[in-house]
N, C-alpha and C. Protein backbone atom coordinates (compact mmCIF):
# COMPACT_ATOMS: atom_id res chain seq x y z
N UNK A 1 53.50 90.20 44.64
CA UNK A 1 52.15 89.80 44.95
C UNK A 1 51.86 88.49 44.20
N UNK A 2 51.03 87.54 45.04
CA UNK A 2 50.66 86.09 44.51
C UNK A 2 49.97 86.26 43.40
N UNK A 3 49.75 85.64 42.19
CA UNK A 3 49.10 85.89 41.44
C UNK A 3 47.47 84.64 41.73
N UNK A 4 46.21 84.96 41.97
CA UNK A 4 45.25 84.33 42.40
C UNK A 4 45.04 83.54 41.47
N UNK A 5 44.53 82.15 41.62
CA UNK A 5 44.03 81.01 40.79
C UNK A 5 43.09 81.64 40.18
N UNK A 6 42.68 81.03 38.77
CA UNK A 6 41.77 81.38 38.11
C UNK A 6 40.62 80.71 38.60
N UNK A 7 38.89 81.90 38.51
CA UNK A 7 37.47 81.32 38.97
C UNK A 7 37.57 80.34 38.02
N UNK A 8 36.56 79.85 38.36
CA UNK A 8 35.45 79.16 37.65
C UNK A 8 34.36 79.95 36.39
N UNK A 9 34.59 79.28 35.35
CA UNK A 9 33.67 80.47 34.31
C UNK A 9 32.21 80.32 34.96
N UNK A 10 32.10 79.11 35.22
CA UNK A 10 30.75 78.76 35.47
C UNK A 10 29.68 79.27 36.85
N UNK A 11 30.49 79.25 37.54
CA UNK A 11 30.12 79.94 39.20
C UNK A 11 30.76 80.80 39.84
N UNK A 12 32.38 80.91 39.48
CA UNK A 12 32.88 81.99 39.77
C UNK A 12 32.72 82.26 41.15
N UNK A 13 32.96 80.75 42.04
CA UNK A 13 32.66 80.83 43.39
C UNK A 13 34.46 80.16 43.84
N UNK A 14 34.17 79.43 42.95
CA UNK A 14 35.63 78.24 43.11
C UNK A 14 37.16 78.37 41.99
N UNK A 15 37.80 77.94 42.49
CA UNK A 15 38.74 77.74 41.51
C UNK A 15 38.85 76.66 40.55
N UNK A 16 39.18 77.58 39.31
CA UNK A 16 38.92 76.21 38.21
C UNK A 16 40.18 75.06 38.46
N UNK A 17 39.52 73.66 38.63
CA UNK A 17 40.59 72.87 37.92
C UNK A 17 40.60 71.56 37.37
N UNK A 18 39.25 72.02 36.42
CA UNK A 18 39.50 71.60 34.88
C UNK A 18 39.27 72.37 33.88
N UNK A 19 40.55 72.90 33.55
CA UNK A 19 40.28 74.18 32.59
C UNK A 19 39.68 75.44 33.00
N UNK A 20 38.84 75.56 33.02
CA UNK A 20 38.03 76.55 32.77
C UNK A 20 37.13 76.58 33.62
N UNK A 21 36.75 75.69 34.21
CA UNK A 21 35.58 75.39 35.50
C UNK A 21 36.49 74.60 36.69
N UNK A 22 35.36 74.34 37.81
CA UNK A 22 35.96 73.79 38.92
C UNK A 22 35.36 72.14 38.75
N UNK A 23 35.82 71.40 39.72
CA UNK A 23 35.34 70.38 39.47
C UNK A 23 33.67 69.63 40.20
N UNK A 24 33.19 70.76 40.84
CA UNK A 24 31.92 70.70 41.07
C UNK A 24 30.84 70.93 39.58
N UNK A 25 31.38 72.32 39.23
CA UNK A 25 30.61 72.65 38.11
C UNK A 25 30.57 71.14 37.10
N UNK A 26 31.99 70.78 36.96
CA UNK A 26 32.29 69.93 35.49
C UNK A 26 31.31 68.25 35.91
N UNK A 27 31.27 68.43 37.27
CA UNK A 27 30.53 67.25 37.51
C UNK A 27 29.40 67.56 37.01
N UNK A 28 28.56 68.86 37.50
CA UNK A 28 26.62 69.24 37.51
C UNK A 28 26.37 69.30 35.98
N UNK A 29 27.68 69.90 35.20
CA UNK A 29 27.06 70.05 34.27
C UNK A 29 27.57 69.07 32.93
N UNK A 30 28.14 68.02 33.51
CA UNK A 30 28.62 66.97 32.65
C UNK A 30 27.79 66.42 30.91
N UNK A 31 26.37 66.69 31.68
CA UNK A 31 25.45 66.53 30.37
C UNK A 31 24.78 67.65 30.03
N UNK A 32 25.83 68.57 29.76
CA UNK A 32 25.17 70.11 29.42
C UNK A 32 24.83 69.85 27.95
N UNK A 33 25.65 69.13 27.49
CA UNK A 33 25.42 68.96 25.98
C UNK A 33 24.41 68.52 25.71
N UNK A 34 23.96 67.41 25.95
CA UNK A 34 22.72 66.66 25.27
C UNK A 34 21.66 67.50 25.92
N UNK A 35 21.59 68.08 26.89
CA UNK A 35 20.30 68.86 27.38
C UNK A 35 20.13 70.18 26.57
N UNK A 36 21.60 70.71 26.05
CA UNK A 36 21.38 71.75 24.88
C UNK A 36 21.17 71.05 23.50
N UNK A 37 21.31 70.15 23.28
CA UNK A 37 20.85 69.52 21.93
C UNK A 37 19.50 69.38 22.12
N UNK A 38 18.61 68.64 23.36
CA UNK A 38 16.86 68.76 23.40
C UNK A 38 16.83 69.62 23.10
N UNK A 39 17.07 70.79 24.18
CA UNK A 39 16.44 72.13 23.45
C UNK A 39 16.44 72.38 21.74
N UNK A 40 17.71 72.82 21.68
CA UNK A 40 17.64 72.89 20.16
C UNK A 40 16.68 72.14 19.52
N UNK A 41 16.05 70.70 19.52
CA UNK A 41 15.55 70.02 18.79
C UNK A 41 13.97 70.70 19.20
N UNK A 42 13.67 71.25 20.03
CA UNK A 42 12.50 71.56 20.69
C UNK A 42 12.25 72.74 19.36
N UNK A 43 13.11 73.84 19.80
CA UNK A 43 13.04 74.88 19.01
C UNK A 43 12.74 74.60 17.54
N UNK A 44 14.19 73.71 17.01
CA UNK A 44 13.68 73.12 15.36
C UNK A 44 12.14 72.76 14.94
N UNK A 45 11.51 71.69 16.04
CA UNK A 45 10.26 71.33 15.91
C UNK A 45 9.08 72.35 15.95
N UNK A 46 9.55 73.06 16.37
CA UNK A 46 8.57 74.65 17.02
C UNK A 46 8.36 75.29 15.32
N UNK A 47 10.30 75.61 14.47
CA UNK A 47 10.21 76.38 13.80
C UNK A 47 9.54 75.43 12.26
N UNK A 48 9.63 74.35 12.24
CA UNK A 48 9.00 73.50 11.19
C UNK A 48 7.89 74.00 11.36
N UNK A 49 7.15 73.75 12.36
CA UNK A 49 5.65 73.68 12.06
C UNK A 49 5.27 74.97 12.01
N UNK A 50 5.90 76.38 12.44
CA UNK A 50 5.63 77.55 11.74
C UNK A 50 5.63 77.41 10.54
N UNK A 51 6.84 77.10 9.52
CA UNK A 51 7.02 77.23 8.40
C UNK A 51 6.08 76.54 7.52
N UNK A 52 5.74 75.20 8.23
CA UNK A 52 4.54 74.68 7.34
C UNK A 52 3.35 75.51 7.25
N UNK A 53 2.88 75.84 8.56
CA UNK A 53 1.80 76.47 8.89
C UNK A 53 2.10 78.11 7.53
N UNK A 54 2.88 78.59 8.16
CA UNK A 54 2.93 79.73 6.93
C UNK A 54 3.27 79.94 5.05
N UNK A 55 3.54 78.62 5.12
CA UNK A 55 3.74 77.93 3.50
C UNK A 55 1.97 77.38 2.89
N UNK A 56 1.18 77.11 4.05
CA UNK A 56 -0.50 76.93 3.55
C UNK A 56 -0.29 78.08 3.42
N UNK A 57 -0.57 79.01 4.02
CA UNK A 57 -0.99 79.98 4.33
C UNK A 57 -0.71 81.34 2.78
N UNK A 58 0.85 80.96 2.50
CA UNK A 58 0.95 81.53 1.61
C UNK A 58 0.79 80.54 0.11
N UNK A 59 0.41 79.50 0.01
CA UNK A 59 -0.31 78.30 -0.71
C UNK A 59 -2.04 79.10 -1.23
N UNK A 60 -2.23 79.18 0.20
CA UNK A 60 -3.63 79.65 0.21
C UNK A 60 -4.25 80.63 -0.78
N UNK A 61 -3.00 81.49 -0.73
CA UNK A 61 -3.35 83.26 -1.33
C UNK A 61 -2.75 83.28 -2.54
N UNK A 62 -2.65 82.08 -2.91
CA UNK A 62 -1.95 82.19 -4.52
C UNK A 62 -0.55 82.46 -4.71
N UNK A 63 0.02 82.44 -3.92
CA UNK A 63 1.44 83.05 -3.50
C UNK A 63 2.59 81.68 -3.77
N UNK A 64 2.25 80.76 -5.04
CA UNK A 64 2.88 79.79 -5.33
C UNK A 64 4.63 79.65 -4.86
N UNK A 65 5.03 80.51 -5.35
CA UNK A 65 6.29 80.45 -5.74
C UNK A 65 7.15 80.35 -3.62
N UNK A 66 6.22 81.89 -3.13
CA UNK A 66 6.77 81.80 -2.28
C UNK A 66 6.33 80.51 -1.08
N UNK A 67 5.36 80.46 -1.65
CA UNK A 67 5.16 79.14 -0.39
C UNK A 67 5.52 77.31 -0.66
N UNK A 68 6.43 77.60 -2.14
CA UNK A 68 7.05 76.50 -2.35
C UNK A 68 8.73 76.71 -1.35
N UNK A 69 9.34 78.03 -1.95
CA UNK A 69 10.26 78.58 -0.90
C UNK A 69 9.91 78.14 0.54
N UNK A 70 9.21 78.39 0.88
CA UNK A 70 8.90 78.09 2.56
C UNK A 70 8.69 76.96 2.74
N UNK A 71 8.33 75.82 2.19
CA UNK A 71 8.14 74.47 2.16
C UNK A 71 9.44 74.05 2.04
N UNK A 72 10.14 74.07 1.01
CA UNK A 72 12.14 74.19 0.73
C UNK A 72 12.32 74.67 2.12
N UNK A 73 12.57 75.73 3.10
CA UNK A 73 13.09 75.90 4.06
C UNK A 73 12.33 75.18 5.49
N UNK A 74 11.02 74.58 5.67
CA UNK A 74 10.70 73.60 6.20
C UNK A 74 11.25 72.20 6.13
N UNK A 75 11.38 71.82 5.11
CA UNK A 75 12.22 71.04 5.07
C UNK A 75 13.49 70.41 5.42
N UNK A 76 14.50 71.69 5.31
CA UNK A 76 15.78 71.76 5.54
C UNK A 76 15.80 72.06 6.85
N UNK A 77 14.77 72.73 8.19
CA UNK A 77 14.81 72.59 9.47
C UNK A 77 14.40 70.95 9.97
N UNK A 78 13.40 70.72 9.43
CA UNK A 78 13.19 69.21 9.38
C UNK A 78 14.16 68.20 9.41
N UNK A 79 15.49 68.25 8.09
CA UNK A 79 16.51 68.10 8.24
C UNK A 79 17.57 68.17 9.25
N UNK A 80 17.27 69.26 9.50
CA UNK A 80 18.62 69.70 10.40
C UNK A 80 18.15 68.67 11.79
N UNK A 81 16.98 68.71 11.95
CA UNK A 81 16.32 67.98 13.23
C UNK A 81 17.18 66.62 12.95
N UNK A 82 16.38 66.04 12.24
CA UNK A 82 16.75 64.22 12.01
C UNK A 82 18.57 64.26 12.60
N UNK A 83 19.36 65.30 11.59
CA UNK A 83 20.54 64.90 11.92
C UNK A 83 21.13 65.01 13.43
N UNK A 84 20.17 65.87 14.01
CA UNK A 84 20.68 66.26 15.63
C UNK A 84 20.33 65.23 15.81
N UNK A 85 19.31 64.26 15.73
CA UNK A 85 18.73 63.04 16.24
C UNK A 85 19.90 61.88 16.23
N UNK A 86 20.21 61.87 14.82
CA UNK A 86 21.23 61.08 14.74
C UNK A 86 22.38 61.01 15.25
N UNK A 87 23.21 62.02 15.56
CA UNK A 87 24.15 62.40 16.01
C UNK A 87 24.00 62.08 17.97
N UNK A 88 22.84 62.26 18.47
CA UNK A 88 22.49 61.75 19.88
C UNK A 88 22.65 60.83 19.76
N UNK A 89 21.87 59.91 19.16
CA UNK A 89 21.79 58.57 19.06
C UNK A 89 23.15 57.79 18.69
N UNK A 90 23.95 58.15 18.18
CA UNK A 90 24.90 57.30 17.13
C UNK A 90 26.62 57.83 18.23
């Protein structure tokens, strides 16, 4: 018995042949990457401004220590943003 070409991971309509996908998919989804990097950067921006928002918040209630912690981890999402930025860009 023939052994059948491998699908497509992506649609699993066609046969892959580039790698792993077919060459319809590898065309549509050529800029899968940078459209999953927006996102991500969407999300980062989302989770900063929680963290700020909940670093007043625990600022507010006397809760020094921990809402310096949460300011430290605002930060470092903040971070992580810029460098996705950079990395698009560069």
């Amino acid at each position: 018995m023939p052994k059948a070409a491998p699908r497509c991971l992506r649609c699993a309509e066609r046969a892959a042949t580039k790698g792993w996908q077919c060459a319809a998919c590898a065309e549509s989804f050529a800029d899968w990457a940078a459209r999953d990097w927006d996102g991500a950067l969407a999300v980062l921006d989302e989770q900063a401004r929680w963290l700020a928002k909940s670093a007043d918040r625990l600022d507010g209630a006397g809760f020094w220590a921990a809402a310096k912690a949460v300011w430290h981890a605002a930060e470092t999402v903040e971070e992580l943003a810029r460098a996705i930025e950079e990395h698009q860009s560069g």
